[in-house]
Protein backbone atom coordinates (compact mmCIF):
# COMPACT_ATOMS: atom_id res chain seq x y z
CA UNK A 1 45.99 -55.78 79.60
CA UNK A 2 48.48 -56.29 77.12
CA UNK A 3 48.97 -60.03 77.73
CA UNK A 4 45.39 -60.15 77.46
CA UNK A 5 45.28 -59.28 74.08
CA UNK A 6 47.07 -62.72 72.12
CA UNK A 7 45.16 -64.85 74.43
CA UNK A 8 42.34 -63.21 72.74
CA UNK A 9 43.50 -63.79 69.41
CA UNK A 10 44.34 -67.08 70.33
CA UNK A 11 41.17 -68.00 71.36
CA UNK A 12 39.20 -66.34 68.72
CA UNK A 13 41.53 -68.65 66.15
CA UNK A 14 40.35 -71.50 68.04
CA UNK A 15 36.75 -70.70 68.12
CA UNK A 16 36.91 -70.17 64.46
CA UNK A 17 38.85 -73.34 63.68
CA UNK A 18 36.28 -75.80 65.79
CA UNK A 19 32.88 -73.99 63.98
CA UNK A 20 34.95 -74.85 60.52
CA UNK A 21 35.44 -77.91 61.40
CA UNK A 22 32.12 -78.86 62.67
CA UNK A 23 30.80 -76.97 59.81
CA UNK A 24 32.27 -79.65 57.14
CA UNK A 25 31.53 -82.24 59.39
CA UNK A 26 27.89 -81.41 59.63
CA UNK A 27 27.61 -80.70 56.19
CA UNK A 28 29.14 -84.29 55.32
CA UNK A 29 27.56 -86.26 57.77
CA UNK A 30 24.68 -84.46 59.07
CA UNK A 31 24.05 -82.41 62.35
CA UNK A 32 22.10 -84.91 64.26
CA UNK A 33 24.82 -87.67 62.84
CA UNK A 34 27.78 -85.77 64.13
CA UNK A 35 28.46 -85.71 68.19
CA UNK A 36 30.80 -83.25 69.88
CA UNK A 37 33.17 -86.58 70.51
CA UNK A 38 33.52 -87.00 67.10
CA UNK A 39 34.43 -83.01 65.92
CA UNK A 40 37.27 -83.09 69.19
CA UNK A 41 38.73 -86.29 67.95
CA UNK A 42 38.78 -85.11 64.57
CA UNK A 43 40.21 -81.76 65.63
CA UNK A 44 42.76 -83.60 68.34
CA UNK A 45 41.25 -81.48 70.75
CA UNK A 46 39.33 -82.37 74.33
CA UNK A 47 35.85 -81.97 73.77
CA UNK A 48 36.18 -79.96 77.06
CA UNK A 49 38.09 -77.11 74.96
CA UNK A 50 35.04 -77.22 72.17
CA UNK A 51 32.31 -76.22 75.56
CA UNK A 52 34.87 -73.77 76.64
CA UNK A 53 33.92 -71.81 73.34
CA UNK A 54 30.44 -73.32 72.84
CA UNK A 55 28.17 -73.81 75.85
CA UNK A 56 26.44 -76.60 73.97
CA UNK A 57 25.69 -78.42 70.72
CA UNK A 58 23.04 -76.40 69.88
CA UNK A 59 24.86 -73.62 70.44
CA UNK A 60 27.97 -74.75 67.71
CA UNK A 61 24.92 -75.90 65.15
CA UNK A 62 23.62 -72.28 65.70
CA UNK A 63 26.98 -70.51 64.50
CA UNK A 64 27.90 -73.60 61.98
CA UNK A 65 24.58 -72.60 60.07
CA UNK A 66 25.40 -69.57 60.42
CA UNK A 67 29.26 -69.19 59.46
CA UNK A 68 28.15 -71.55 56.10
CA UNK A 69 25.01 -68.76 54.82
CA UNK A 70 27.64 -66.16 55.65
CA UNK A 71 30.10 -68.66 53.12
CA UNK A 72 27.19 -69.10 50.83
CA UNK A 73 26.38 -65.73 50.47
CA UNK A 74 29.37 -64.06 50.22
CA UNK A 75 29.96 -66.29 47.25
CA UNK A 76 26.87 -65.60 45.53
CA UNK A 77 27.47 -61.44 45.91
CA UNK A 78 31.11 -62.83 44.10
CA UNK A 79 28.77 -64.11 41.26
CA UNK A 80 26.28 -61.18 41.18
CA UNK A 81 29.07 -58.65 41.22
CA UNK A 82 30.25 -60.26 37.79
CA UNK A 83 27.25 -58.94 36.33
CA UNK A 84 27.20 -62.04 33.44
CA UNK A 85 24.40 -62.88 31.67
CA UNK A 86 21.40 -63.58 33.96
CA UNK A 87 21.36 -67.20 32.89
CA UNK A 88 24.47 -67.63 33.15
CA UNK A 89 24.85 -66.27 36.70
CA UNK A 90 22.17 -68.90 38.23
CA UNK A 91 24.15 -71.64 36.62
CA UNK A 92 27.01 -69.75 38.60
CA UNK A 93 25.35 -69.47 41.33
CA UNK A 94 24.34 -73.50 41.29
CA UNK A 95 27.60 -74.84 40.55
CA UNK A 96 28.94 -72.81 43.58
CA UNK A 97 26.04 -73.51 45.68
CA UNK A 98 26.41 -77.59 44.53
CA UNK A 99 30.45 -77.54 45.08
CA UNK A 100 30.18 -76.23 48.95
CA UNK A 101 26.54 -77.90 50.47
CA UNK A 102 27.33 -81.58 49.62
CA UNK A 103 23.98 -83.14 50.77
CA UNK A 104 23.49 -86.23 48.79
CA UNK A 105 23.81 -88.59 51.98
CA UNK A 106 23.51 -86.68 54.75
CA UNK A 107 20.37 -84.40 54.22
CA UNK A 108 21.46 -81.59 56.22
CA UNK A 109 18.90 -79.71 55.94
CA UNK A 110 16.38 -82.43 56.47
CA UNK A 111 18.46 -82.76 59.88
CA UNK A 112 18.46 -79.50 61.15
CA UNK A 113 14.73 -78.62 60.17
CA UNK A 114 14.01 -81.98 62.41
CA UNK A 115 16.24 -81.51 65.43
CA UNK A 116 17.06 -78.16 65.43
CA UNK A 117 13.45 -76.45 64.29
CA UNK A 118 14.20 -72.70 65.37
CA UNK A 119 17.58 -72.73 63.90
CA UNK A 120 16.22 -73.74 60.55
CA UNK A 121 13.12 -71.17 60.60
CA UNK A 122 16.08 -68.39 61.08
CA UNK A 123 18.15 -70.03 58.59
CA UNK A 124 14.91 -70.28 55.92
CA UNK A 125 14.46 -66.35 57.22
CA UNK A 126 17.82 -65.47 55.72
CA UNK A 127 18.06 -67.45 52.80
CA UNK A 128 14.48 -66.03 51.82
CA UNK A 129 15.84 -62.51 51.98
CA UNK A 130 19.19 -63.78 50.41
CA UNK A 131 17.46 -65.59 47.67
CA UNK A 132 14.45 -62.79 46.87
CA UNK A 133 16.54 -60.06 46.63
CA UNK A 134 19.12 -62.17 44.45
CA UNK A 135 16.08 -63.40 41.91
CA UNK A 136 14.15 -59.98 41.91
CA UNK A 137 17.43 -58.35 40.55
CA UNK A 138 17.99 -61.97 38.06
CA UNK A 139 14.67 -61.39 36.86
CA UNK A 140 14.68 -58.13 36.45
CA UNK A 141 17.71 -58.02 34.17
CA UNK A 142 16.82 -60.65 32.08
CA UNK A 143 13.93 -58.90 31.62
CA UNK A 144 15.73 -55.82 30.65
CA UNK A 145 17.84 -57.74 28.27
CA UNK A 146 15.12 -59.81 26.44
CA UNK A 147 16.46 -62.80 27.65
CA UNK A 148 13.10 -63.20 30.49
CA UNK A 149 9.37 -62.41 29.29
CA UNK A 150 8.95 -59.27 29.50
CA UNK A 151 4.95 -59.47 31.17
CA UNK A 152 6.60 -61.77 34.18
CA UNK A 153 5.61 -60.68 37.96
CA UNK A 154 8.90 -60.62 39.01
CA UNK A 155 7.91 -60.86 42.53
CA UNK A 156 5.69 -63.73 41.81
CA UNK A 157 8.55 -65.31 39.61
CA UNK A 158 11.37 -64.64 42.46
CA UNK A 159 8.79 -66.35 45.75
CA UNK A 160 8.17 -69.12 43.36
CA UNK A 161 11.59 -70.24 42.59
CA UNK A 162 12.35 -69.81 46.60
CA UNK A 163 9.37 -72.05 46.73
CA UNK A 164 10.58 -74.48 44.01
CA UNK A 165 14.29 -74.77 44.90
CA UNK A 166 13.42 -75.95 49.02
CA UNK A 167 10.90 -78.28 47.44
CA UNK A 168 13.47 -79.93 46.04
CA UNK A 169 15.57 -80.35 48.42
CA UNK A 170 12.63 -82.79 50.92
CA UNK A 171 14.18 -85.90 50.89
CA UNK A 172 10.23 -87.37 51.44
CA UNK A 173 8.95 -85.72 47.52
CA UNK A 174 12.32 -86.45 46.21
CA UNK A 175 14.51 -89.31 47.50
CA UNK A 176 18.19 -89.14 46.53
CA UNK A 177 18.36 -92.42 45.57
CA UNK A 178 16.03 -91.55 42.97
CA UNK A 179 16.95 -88.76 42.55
CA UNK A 180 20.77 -87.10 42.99
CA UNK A 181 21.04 -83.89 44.62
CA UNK A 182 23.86 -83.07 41.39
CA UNK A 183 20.92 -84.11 38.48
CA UNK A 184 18.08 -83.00 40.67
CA UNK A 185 19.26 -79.07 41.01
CA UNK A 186 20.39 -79.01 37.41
CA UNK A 187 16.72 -79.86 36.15
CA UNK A 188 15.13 -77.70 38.39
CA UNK A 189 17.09 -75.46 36.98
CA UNK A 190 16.58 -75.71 33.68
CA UNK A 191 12.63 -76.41 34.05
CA UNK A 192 12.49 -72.71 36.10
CA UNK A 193 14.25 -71.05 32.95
CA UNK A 194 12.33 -73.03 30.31
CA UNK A 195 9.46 -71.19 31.94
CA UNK A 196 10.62 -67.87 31.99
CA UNK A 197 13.20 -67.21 28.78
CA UNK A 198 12.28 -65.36 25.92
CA UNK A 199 13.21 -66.95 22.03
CA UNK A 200 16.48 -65.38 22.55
CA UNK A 201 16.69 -66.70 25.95
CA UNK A 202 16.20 -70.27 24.94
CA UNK A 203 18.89 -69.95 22.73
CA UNK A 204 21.18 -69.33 25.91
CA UNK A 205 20.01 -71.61 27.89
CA UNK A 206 20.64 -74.72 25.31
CA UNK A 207 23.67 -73.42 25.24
CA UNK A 208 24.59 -73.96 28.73
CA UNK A 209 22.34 -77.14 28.88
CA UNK A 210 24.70 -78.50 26.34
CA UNK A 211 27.80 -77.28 27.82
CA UNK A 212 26.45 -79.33 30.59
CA UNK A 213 26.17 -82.37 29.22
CA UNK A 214 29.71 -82.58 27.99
């Protein structure tokens, strides 16, 4: 029993270290892109040790989607728990968001709603809940501040912007050749706030659109 125990550890550390690794690898290059070959021989591992954690591919995409919302997230509830302004916190959020999904080549998500379809419903699942409770609380306190319109349907206002920001993100409405993952999230951005910021709101966000630009 008590040699047991470090093999345990051991192989948890492994486990951990191959859905990291496939994680950025997927990210990069795209889950349908990226073979279980290609994650052992970047890991110097046998891809025999990678099955002896993860029954099958499917299986690693399931916990690499996973193990990034839990990344996501937690850094998000980082964000919220600054309590900043609420227009500064989505540009926060954004930048943070922007830094750790780099999808301007590989389309993850395009990916994984295409080969992997019940992944991606529980992933949208979770980042629905994620997102609505995150904007209902935004929208709310930007309301209570004066920086929001005060007669906005905050529910309306937070489903919306879920809508808005995954609309985006289809490759087919908005190529990335014409349009950069990078620009395309920062006008989004700013077009959802134009739409919902008060006279003393606007004044925040042109500050931030001009910090921005520099």
């Amino acid at each position: 029993m008590f040699l047991k125990f470090p093999f345990v550890v051991l192989s948890n550390i492994m486990r951990e270290k191959i859905v990291q690794k496939a994680t950025e690898l997927f990210i990069t290059l795209g889950f349908k892109s990226v073979t279980m070959d290609e994650i052992a021989t970047e890991m110097g591992i046998s891809k025999k040790t990678i099955y002896a954690h993860y029954k099958n591919k499917t299986d690693l995409v399931m916990e690499s989607t996973m193990y990034m919302f839990d990344f996501i997230t937690e850094g998000i509830d980082c964000i919220r728990g600054l309590e900043k302004n609420p227009i500064e916190e989505l540009y926060e959020i954004k930048k943070f968001v922007m830094v750790h999904l780099k999808d301007d080549k590989s389309s993850p998500q395009y990916q994984l709603q295409k080969y992997y379809p019940e992944i991606y419903a529980e992933l949208k699942k979770k980042h629905f809940e994620k997102m609505h409770d995150c904007m209902t609380q935004n929208v709310s306190r930007g309301i209570d501040q004066g920086l929001y319109r005060e007669n906005l349907d905050v529910e309306f206002v937070s489903r919306i912007y879920f809508l808005g920001i995954n609309g985006v993100k289809d490759n087919s409405l908005f190529p990335t050749a014409r349009f950069p993952k990078p620009q395309l999230m920062e006008d989004y951005l700013e077009y959802h706030l134009r739409g919902v910021v008060t006279k003393e709101g606007l004044k925040t966000l042109k500050k931030f659109i001009k910090k921005q630009q520099l």
